[in-house]
PDB file of N, CA and C in Angstrom:
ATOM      1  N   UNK A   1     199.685  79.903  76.400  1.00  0.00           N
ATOM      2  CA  UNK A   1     199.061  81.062  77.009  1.00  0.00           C
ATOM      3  C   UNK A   1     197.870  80.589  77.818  1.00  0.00           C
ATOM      4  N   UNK A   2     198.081  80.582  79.266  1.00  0.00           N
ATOM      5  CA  UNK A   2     196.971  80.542  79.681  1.00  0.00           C
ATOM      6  C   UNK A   2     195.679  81.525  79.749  1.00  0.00           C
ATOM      7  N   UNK A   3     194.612  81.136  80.044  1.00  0.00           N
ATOM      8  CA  UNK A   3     193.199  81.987  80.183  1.00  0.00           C
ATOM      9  C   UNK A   3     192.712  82.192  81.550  1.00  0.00           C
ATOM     10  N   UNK A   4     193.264  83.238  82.288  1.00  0.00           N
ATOM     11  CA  UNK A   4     192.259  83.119  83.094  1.00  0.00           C
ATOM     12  C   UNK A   4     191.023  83.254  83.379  1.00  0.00           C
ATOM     13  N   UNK A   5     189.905  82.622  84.394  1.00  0.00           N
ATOM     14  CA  UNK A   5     188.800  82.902  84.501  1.00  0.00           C
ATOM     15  C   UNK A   5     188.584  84.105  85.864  1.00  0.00           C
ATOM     16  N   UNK A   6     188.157  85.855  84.736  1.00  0.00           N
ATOM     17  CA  UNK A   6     188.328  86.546  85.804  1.00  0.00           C
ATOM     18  C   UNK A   6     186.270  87.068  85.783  1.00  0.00           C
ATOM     19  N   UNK A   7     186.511  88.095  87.020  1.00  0.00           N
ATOM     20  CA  UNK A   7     184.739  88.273  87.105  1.00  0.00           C
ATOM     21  C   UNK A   7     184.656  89.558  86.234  1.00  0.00           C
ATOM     22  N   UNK A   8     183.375  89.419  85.493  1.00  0.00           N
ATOM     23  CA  UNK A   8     183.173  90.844  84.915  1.00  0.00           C
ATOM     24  C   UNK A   8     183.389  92.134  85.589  1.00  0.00           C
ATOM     25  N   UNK A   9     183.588  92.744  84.540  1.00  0.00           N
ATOM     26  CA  UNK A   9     184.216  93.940  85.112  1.00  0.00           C
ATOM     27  C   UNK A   9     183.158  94.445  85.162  1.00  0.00           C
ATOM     28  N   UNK A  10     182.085  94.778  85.107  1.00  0.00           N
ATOM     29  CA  UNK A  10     180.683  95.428  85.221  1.00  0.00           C
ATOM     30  C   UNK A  10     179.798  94.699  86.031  1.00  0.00           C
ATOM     31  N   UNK A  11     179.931  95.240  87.825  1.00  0.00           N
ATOM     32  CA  UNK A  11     179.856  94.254  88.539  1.00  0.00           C
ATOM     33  C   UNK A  11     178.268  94.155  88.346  1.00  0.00           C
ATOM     34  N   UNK A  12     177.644  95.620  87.766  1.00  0.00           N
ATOM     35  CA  UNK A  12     176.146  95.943  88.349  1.00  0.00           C
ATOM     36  C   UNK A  12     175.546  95.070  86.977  1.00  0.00           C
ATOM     37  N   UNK A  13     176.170  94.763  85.940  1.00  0.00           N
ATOM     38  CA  UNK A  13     175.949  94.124  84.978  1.00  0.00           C
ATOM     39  C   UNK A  13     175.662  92.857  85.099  1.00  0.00           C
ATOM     40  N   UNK A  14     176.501  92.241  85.785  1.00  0.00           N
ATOM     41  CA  UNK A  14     176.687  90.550  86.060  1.00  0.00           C
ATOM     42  C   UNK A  14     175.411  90.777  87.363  1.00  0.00           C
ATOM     43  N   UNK A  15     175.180  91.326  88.202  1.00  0.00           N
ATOM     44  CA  UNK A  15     174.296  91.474  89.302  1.00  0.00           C
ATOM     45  C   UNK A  15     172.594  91.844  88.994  1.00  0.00           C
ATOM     46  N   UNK A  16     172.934  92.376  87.301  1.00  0.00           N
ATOM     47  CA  UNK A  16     171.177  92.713  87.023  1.00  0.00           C
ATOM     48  C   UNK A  16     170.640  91.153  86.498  1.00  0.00           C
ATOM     49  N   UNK A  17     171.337  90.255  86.109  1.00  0.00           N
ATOM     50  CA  UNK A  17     170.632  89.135  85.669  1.00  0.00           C
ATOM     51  C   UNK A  17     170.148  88.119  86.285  1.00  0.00           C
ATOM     52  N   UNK A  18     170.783  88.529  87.794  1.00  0.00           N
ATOM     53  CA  UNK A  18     170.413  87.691  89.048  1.00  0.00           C
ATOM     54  C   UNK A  18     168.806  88.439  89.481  1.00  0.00           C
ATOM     55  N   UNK A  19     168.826  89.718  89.324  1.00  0.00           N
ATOM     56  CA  UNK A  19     168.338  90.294  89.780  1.00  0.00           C
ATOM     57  C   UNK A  19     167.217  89.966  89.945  1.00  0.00           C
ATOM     58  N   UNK A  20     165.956  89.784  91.163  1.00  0.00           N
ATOM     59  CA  UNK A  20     164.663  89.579  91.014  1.00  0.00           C
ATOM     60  C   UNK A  20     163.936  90.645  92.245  1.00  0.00           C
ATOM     61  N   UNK A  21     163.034  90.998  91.213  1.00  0.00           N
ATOM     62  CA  UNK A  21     161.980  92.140  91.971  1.00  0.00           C
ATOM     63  C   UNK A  21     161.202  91.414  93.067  1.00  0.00           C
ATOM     64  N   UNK A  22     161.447  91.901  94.338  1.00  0.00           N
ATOM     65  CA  UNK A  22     159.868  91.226  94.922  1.00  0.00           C
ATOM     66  C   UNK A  22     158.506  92.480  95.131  1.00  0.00           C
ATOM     67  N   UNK A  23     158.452  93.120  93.723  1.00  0.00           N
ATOM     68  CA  UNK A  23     157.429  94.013  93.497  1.00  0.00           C
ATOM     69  C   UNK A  23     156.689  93.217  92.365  1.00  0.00           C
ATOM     70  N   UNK A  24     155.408  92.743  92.406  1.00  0.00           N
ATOM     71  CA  UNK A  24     154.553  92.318  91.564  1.00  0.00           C
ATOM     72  C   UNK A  24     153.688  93.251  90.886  1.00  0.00           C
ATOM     73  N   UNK A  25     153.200  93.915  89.814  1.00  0.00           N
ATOM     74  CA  UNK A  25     152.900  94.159  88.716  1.00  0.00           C
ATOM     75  C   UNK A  25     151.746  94.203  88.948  1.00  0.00           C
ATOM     76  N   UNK A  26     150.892  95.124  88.980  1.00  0.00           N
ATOM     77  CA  UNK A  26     149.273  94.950  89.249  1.00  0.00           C
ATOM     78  C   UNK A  26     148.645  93.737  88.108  1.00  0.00           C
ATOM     79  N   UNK A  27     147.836  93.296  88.503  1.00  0.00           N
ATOM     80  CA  UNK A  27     146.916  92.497  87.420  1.00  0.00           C
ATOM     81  C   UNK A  27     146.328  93.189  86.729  1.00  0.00           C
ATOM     82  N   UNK A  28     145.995  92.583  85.511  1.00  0.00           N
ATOM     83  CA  UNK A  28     145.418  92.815  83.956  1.00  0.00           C
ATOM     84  C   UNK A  28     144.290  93.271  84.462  1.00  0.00           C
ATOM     85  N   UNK A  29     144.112  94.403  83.785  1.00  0.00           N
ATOM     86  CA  UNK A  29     142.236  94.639  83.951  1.00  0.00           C
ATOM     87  C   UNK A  29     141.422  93.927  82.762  1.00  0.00           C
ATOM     88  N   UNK A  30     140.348  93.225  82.997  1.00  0.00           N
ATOM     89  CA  UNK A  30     139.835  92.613  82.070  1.00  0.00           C
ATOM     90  C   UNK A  30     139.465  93.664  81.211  1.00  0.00           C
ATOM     91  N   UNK A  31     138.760  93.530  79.672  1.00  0.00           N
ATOM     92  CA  UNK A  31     138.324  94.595  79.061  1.00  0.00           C
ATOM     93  C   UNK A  31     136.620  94.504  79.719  1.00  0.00           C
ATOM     94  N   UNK A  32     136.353  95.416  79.221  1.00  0.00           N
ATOM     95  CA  UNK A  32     134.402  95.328  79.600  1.00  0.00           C
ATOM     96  C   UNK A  32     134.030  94.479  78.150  1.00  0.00           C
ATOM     97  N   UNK A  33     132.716  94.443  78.156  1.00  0.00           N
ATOM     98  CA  UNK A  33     131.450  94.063  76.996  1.00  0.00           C
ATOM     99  C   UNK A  33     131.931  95.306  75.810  1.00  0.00           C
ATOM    100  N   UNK A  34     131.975  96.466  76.181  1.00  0.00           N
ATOM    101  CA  UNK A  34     131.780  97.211  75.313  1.00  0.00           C
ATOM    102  C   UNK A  34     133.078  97.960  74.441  1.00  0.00           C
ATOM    103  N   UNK A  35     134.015  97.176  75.062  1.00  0.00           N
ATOM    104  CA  UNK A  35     135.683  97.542  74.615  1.00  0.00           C
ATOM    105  C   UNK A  35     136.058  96.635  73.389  1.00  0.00           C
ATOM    106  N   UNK A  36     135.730  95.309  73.117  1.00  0.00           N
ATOM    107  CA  UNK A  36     135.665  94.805  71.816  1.00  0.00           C
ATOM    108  C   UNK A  36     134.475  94.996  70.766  1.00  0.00           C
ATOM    109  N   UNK A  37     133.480  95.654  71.180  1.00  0.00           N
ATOM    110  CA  UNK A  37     132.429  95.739  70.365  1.00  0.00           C
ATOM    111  C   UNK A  37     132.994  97.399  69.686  1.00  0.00           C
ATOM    112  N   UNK A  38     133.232  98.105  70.643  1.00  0.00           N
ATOM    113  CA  UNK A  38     133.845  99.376  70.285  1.00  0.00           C
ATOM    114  C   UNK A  38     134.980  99.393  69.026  1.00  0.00           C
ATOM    115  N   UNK A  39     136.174  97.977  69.399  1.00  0.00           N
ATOM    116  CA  UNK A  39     137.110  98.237  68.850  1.00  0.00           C
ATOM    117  C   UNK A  39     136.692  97.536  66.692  1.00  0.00           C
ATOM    118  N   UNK A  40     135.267  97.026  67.412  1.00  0.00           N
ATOM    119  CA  UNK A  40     135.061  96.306  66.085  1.00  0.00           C
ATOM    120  C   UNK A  40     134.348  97.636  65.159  1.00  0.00           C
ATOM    121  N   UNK A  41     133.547  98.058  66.063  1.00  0.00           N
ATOM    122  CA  UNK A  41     132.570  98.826  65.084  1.00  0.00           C
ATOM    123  C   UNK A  41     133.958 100.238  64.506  1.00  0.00           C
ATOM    124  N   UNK A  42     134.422 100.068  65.101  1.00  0.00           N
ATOM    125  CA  UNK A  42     135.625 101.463  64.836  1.00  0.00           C
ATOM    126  C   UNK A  42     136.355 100.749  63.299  1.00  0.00           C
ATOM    127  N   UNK A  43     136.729  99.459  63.731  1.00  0.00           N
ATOM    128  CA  UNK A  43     137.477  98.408  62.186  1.00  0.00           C
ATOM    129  C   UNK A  43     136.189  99.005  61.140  1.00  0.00           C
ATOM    130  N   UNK A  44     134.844  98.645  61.005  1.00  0.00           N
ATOM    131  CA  UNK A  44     134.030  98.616  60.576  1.00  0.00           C
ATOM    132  C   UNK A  44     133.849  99.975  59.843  1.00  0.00           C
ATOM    133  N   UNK A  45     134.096 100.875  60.648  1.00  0.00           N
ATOM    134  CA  UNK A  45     133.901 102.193  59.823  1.00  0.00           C
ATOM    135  C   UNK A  45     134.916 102.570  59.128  1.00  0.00           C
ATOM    136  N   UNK A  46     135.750 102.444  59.063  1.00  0.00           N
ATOM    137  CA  UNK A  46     137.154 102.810  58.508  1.00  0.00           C
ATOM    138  C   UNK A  46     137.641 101.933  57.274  1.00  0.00           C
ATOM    139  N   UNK A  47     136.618 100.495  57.327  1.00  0.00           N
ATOM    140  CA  UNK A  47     136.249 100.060  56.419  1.00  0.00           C
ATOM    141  C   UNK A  47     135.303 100.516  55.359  1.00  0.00           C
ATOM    142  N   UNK A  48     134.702 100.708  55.759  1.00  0.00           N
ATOM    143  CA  UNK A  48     133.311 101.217  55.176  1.00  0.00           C
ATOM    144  C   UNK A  48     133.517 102.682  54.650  1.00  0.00           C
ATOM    145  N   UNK A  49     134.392 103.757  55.266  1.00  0.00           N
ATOM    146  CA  UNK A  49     135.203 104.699  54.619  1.00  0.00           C
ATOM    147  C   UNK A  49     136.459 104.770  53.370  1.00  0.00           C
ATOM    148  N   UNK A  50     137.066 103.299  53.479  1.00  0.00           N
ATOM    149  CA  UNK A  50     137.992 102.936  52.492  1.00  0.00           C
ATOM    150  C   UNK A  50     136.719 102.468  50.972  1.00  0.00           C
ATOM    151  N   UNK A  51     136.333 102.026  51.676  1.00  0.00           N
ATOM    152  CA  UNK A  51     135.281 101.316  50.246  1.00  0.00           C
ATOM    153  C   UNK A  51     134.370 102.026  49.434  1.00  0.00           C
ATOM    154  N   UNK A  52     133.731 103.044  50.484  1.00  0.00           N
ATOM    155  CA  UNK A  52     133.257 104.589  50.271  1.00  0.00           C
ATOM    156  C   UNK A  52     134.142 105.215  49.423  1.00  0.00           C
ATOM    157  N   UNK A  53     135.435 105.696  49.920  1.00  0.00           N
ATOM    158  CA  UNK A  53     136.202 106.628  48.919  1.00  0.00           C
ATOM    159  C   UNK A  53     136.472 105.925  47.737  1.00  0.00           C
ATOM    160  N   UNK A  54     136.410 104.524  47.418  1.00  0.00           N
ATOM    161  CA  UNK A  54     137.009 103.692  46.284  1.00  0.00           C
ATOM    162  C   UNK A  54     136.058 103.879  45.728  1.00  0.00           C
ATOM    163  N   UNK A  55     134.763 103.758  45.846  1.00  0.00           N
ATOM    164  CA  UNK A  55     133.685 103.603  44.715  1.00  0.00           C
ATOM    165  C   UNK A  55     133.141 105.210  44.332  1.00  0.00           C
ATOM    166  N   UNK A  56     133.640 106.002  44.968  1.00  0.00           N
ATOM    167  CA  UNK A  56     133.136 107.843  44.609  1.00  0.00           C
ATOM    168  C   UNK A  56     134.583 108.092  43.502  1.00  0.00           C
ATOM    169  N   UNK A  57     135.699 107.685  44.287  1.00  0.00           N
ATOM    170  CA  UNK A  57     136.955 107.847  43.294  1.00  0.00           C
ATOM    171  C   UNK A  57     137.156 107.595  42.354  1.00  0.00           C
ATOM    172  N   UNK A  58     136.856 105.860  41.916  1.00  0.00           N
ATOM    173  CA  UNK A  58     137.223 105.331  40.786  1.00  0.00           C
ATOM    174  C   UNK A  58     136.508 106.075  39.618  1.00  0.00           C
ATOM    175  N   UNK A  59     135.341 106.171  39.969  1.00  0.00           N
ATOM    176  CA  UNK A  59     134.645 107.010  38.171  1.00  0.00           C
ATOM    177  C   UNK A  59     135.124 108.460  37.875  1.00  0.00           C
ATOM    178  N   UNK A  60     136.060 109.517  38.651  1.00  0.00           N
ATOM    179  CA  UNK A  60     136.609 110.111  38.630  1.00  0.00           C
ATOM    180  C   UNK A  60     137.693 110.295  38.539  1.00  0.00           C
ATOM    181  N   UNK A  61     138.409 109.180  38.034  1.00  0.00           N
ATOM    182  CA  UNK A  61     139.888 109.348  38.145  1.00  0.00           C
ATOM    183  C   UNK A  61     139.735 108.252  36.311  1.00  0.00           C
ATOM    184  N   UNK A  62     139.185 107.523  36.603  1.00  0.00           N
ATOM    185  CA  UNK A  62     138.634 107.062  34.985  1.00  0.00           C
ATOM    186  C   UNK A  62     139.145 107.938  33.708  1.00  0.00           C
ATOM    187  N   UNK A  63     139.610 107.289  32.707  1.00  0.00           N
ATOM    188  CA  UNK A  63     140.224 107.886  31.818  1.00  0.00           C
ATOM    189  C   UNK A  63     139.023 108.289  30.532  1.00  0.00           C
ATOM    190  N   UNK A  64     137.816 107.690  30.692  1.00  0.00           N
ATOM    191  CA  UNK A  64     136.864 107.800  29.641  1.00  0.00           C
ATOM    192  C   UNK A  64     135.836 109.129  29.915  1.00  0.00           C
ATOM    193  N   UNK A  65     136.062 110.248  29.512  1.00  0.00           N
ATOM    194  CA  UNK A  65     135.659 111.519  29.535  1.00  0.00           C
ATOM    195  C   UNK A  65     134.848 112.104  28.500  1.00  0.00           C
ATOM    196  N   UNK A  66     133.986 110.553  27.889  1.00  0.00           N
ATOM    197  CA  UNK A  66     132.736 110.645  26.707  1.00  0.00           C
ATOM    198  C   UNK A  66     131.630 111.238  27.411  1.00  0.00           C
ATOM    199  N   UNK A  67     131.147 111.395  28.577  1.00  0.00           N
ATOM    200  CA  UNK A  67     129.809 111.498  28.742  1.00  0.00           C
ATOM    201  C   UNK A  67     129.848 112.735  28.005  1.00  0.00           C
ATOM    202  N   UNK A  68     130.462 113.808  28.262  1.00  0.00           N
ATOM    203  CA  UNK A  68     130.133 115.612  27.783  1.00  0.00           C
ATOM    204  C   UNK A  68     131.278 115.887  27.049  1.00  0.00           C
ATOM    205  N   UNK A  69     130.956 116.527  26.123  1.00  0.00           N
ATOM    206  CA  UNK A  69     132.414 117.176  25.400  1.00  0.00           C
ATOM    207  C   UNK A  69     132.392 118.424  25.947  1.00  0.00           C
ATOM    208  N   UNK A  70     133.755 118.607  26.242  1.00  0.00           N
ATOM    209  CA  UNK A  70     134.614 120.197  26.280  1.00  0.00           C
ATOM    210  C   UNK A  70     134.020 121.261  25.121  1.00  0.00           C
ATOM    211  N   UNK A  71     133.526 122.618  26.232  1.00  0.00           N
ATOM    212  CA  UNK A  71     133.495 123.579  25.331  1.00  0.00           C
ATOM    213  C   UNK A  71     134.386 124.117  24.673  1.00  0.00           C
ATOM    214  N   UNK A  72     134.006 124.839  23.440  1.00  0.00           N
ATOM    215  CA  UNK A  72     135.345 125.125  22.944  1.00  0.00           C
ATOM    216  C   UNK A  72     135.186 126.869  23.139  1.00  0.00           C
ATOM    217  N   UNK A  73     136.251 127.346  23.410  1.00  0.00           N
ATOM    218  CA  UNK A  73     136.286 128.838  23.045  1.00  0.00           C
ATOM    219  C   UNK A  73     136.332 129.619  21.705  1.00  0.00           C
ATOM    220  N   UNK A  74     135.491 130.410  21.428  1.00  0.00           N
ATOM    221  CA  UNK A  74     135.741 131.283  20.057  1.00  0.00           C
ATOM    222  C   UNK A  74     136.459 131.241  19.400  1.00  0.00           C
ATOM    223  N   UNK A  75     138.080 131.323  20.144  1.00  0.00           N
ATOM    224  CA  UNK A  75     139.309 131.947  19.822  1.00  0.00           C
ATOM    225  C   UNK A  75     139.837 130.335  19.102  1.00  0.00           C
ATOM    226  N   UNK A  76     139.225 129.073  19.380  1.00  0.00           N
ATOM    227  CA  UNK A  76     139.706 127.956  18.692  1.00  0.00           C
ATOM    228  C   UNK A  76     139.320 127.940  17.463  1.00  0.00           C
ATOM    229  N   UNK A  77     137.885 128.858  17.170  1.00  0.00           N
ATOM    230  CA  UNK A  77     136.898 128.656  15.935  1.00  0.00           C
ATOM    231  C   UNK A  77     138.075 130.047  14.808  1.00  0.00           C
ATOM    232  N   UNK A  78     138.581 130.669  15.461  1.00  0.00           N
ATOM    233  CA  UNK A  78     139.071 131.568  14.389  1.00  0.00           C
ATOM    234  C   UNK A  78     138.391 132.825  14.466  1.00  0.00           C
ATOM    235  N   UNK A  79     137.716 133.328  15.639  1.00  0.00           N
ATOM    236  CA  UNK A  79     136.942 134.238  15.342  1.00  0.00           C
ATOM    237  C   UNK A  79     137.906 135.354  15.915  1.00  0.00           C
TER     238      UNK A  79
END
């Protein structure tokens, strides 16, 4: 059985890989001074909000509920 060698059948297919734009891409805008200082202090707070909620949370979610005892109602005393 021979094989022939035929052309793709998807001519626009075989034709996009040739393909080259002579449209160039504007250049990169540099960032400013204040676009990495921005993007740090933003890390920084969101830090500082995670670590915040961890240290208000943890003594509240704590299983040791000695500081105060529960009132009791009447109706526990038998009255």
């Amino acid at each position: 059985m021979s094989r022939r060698r035929e052309r793709v059948p998807f001519a626009l297919v075989a034709e996009a890989d040739r393909f080259r734009s002579n449209v160039t891409p504007p250049p990169r805008q540099r960032a400013s001074a204040g676009t990495p200082a921005g993007r740090c202090l933003l890390r920084l707070t969101l830090v500082a909000a995670f670590a915040g909620s961890l240290i208000l949370g943890i003594p509240a979610l704590s299983a040791d509920h000695s500081t105060a005892p529960a009132p009791q109602s009447q109706a526990a005393h038998g009255h």
